[in-house]
Protein backbone atom coordinates (compact mmCIF):
# COMPACT_ATOMS: atom_id res chain seq x y z
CA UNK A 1 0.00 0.00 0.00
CA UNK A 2 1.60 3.41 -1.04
CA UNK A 3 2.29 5.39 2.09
CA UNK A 4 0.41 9.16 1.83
CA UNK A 5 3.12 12.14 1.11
CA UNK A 6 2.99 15.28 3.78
CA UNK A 7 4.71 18.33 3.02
CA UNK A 8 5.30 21.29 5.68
CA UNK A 9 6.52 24.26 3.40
CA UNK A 10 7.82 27.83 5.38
CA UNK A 11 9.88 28.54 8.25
CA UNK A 12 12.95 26.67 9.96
CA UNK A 13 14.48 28.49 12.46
CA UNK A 14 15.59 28.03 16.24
CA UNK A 15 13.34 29.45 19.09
CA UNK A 16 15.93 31.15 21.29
CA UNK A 17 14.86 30.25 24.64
CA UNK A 18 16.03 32.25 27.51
CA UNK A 19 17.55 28.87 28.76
CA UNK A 20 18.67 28.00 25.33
CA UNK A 21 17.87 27.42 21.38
CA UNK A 22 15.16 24.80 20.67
CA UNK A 23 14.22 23.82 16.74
CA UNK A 24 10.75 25.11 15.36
CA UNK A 25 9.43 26.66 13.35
CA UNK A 26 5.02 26.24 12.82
CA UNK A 27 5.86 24.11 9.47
CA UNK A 28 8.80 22.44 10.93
CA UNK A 29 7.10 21.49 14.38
CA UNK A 30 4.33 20.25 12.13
CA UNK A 31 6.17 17.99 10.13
CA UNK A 32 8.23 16.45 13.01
CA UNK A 33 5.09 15.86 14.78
CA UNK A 34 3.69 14.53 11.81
CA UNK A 35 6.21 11.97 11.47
CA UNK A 36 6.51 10.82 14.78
CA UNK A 37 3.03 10.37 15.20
CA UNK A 38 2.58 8.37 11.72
CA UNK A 39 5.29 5.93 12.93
CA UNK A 40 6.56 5.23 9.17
CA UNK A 41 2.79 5.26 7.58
CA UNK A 42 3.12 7.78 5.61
CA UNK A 43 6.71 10.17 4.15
CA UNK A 44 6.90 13.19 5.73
CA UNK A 45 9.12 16.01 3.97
CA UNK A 46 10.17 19.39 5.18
CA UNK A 47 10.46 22.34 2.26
CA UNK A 48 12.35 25.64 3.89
CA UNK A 49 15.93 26.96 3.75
CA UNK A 50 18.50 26.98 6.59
CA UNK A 51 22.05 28.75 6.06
CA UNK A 52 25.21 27.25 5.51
CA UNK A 53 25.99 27.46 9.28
CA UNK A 54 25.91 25.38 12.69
CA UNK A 55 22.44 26.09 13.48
CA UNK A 56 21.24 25.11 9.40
CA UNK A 57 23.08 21.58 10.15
CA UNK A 58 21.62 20.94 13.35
CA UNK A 59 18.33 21.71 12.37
CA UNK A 60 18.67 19.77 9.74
CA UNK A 61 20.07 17.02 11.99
CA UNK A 62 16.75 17.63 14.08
CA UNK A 63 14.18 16.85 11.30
CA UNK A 64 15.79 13.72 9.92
CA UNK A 65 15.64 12.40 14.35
CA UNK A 66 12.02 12.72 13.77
CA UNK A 67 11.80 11.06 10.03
CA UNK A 68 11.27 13.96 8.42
CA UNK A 69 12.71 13.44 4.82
CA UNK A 70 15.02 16.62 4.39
CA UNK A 71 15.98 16.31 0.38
CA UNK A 72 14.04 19.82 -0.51
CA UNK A 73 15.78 22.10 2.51
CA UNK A 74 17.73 24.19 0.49
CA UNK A 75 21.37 26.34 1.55
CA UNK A 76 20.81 29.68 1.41
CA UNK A 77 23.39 32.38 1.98
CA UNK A 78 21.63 34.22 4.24
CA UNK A 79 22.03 32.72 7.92
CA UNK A 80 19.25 30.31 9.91
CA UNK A 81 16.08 32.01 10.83
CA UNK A 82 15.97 32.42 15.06
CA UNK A 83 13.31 33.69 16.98
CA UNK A 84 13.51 35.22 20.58
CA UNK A 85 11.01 33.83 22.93
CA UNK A 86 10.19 35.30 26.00
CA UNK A 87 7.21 33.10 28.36
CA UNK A 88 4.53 34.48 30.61
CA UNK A 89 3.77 33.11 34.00
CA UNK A 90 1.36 30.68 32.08
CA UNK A 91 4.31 29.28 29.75
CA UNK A 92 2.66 31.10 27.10
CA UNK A 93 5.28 32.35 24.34
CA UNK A 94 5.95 35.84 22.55
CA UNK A 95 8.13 35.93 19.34
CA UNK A 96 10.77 38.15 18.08
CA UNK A 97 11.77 37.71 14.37
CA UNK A 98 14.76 37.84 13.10
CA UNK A 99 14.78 39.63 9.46
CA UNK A 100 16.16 38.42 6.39
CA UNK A 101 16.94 35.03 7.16
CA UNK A 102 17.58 31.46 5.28
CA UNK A 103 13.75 30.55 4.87
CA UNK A 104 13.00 34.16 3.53
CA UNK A 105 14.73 33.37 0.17
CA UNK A 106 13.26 29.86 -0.77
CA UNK A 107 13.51 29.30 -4.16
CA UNK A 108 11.45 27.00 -6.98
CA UNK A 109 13.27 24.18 -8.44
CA UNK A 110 12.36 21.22 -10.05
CA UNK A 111 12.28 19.01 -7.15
CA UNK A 112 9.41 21.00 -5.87
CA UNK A 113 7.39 20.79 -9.25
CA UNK A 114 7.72 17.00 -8.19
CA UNK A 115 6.84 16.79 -5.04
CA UNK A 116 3.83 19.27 -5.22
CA UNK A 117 2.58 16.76 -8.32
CA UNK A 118 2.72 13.88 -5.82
CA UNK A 119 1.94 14.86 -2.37
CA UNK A 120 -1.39 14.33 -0.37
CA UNK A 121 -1.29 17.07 1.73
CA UNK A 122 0.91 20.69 2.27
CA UNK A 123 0.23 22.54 5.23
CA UNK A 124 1.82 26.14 4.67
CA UNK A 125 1.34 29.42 6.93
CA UNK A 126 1.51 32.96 6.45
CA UNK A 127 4.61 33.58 8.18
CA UNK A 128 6.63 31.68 5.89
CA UNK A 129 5.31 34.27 3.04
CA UNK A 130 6.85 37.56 5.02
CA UNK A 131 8.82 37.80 1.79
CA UNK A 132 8.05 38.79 -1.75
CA UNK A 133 10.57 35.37 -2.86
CA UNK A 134 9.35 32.96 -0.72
CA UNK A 135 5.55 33.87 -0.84
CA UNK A 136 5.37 33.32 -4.56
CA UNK A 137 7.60 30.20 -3.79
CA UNK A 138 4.92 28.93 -1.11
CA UNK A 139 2.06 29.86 -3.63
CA UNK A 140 3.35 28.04 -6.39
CA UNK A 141 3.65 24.87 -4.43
CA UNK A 142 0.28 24.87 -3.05
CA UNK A 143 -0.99 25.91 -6.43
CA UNK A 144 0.60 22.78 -8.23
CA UNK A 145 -0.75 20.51 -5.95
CA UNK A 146 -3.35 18.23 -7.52
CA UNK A 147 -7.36 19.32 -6.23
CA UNK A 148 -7.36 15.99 -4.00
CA UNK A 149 -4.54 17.57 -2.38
CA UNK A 150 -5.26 18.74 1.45
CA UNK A 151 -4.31 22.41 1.59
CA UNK A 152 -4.09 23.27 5.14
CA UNK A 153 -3.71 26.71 5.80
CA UNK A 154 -2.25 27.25 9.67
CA UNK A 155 -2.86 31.26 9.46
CA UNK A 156 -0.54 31.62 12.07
CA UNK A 157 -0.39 35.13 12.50
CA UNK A 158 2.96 36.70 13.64
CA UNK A 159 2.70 40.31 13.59
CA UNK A 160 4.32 42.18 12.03
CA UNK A 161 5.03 39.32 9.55
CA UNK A 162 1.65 39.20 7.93
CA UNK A 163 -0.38 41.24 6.26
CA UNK A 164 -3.93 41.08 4.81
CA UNK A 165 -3.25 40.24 0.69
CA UNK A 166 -0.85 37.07 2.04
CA UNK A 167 -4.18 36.17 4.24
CA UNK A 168 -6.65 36.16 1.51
CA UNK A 169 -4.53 34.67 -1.10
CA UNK A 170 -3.99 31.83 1.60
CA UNK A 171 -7.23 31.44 2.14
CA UNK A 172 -8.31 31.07 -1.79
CA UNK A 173 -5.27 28.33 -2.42
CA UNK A 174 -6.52 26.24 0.94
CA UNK A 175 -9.27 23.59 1.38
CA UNK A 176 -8.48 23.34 5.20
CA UNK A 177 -8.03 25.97 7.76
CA UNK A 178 -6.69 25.94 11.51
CA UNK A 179 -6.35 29.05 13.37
CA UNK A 180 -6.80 29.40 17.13
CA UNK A 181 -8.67 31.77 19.44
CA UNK A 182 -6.25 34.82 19.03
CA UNK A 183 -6.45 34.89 14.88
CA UNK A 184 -10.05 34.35 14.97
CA UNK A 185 -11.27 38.03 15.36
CA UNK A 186 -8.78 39.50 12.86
CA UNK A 187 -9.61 37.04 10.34
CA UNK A 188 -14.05 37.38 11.49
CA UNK A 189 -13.35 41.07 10.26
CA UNK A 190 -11.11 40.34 7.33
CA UNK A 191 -14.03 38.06 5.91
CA UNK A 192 -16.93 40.39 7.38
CA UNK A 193 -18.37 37.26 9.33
CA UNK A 194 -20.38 37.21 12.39
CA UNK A 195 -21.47 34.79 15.32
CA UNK A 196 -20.83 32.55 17.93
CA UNK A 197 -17.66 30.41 17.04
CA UNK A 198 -19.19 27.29 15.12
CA UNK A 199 -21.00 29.83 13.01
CA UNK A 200 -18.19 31.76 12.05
CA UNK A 201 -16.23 28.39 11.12
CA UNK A 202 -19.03 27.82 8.67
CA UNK A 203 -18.98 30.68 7.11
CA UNK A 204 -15.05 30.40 6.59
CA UNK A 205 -16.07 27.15 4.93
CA UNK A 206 -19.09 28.63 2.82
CA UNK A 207 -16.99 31.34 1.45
CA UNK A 208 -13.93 29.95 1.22
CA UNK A 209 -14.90 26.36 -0.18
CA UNK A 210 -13.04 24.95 2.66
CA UNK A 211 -13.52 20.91 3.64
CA UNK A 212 -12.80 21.53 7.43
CA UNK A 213 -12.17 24.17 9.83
CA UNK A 214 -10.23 24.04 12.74
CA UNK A 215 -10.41 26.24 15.95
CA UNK A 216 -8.09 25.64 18.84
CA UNK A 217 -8.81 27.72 22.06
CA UNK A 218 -6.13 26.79 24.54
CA UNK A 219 -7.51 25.41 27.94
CA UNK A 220 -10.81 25.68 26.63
CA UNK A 221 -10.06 22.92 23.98
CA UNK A 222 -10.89 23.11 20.19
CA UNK A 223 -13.90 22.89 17.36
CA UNK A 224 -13.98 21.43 14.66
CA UNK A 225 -16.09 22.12 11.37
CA UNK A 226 -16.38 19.16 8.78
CA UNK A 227 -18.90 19.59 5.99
CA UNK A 228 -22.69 19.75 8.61
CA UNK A 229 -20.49 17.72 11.47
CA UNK A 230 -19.47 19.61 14.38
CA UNK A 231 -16.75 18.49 17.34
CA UNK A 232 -16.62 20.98 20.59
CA UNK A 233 -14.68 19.04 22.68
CA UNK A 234 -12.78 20.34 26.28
CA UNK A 235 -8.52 20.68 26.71
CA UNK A 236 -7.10 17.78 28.23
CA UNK A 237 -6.21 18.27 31.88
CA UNK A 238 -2.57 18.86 32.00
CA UNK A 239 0.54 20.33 33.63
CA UNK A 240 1.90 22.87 31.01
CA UNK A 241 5.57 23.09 30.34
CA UNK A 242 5.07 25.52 27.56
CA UNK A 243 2.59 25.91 24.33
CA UNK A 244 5.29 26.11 21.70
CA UNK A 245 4.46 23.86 19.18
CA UNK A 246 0.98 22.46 20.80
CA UNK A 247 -0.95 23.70 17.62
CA UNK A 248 2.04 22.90 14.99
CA UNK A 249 0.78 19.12 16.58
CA UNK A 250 -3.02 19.29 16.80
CA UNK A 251 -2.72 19.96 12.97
CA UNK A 252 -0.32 17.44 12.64
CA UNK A 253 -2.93 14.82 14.23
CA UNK A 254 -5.64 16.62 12.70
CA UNK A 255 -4.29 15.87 9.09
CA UNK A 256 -3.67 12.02 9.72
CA UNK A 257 -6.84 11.65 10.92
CA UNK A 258 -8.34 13.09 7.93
CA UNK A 259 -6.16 11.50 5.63
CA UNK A 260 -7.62 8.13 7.19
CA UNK A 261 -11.03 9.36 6.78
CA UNK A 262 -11.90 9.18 10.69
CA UNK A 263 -14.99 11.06 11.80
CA UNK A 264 -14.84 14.76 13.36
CA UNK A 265 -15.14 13.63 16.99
CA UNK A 266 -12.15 11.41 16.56
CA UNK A 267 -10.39 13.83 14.47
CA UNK A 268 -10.92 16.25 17.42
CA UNK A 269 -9.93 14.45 20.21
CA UNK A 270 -6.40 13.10 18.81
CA UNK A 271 -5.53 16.53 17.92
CA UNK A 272 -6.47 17.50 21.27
CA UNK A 273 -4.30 14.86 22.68
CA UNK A 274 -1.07 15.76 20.50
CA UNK A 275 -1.53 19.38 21.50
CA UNK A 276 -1.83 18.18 25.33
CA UNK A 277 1.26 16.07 24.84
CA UNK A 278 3.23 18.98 23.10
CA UNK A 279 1.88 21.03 26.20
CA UNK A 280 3.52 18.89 28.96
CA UNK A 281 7.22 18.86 27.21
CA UNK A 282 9.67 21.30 27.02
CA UNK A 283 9.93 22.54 23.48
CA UNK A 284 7.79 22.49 20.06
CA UNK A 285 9.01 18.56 18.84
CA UNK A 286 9.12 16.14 21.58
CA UNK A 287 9.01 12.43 21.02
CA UNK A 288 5.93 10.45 21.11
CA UNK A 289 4.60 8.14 22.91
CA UNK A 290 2.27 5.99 21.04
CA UNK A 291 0.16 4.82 23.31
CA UNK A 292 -1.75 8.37 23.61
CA UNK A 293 -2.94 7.41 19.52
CA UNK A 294 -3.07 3.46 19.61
CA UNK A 295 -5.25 2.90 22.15
């Protein structure tokens, strides 16, 4: 049986912790999750750019630990993308960008034109489009994707890395959209919608032609929006290390469980679980242990 191909196209870079650098990176934290949580059922591959320095090897070193298949991370000149992060009381993180960085100058190349041709699903953000090359890069790989393709837009808003064009042009190339409690409003106004939460999801989907819709609110758990079915379900209780990577993981989950063709309550609760796990560990791509999704 052919194994499904996941791509996670955008940003690499190292969250600089105040106790030291951890890999990440939305795309990047997806794609390790989704590997380790697919345990060899499906290829997992990782499209970005890291720079011809220490931190581009390790993180390259990093994906490949987690089975992510690193053939389209290209060597820029420009150096590895870091991020400060700074946590609140609550272990939730604040970012600070670095500019002009490996993963801002992704390129097209053949190899892409391949692997968009044969891959199942892409999950791309907006942050990884903060620059004029690699936005039209990003595009063009979602766009050359076949329409059986999942599209999965992670908004992922990073100001000021975003703006509203890259948002709407996102939103026309996806057919599946995750976003959490923060990006809802901006995006509610950006689309002129209106309502309690599940009614705004649907209205994403209605105007957007979108096959599911994602909402992940933190300790109050997540929604989901599939077609007319409809998952509300609570967070998992658990002792928070930090939240960096928990929704880079629900969509990781989220995506295998579609890919299997698993109803929206099940969907919904093992991305709830991933997120939870993410949640208890120190840093966006722990290990996994797979009795949380085998059971």
């Amino acid at each position: 049986m052919k194994r499904h191909i996941i791509v996670g196209i955008g940003e690499i870079l190292w969250d600089m912790f105040p106790d030291g650098p951890r890999f990440g990176g939305a795309p990047s934290n997806f794609s390790c999750s989704a590997a380790e949580i697919a345990l060899g059922a499906a290829e997992v591959f990782m499209i970005s750019a890291v720079g011809a320095d220490d931190l581009g090897r390790q993180a390259v070193d990093a994906l490949e630990q987690h089975g992510v298949d690193t053939t389209c991370v290209q060597i820029a000149d420009q150096q590895t993308g870091q991020v400060r992060v700074e946590l609140d009381p609550a272990g939730v993180a604040s970012y600070r960008f670095a500019e002009d960085t490996a993963w801002d100058n992704l390129t097209w190349n053949h190899a892409l034109q391949k692997l968009a041709h044969d891959c199942d699903v892409v999950c791309f953000g907006t942050l990884g489009q903060r620059s004029a090359g690699s936005r039209s890069t990003v595009q063009k790989f979602v766009r050359t994707t076949s329409e059986n393709t999942l599209r999965i837009l992670d908004v992922n808003l990073r100001s000021p890395c975003f703006d509203d064009d890259v948002i709407l042009e996102s939103l026309a190339l996806a057919n599946v959209l995750k976003l959490n409690d923060e990006e809802l409003p901006r995006l509610a106004s950006l689309c002129r919608v209106a309502g309690n939460d599940v009614e705004i999801l649907h209205q994403f989907a209605v105007q957007h032609q979108l096959r599911c819709v994602a909402l992940t609110r933190g300790a109050d758990g997540a929604v989901i929006v599939y077609g007319d079915d409809v998952s509300d379900l609570p967070a998992m209780p658990t002792a928070i290390a930090d939240t960096v990577g928990a929704g880079d993981a629900f969509t990781a989950a989220m995506t295998l469980d579609l890919l299997a063709g698993r109803n929206v309550a099940q969907v919904n609760q093992s991305a709830i679980a991933a997120a939870s796990w993410v949640c208890s560990q120190s840093g966006a791509t722990p290990a996994f242990p797979a009795k949380i999704f085998r059971n």
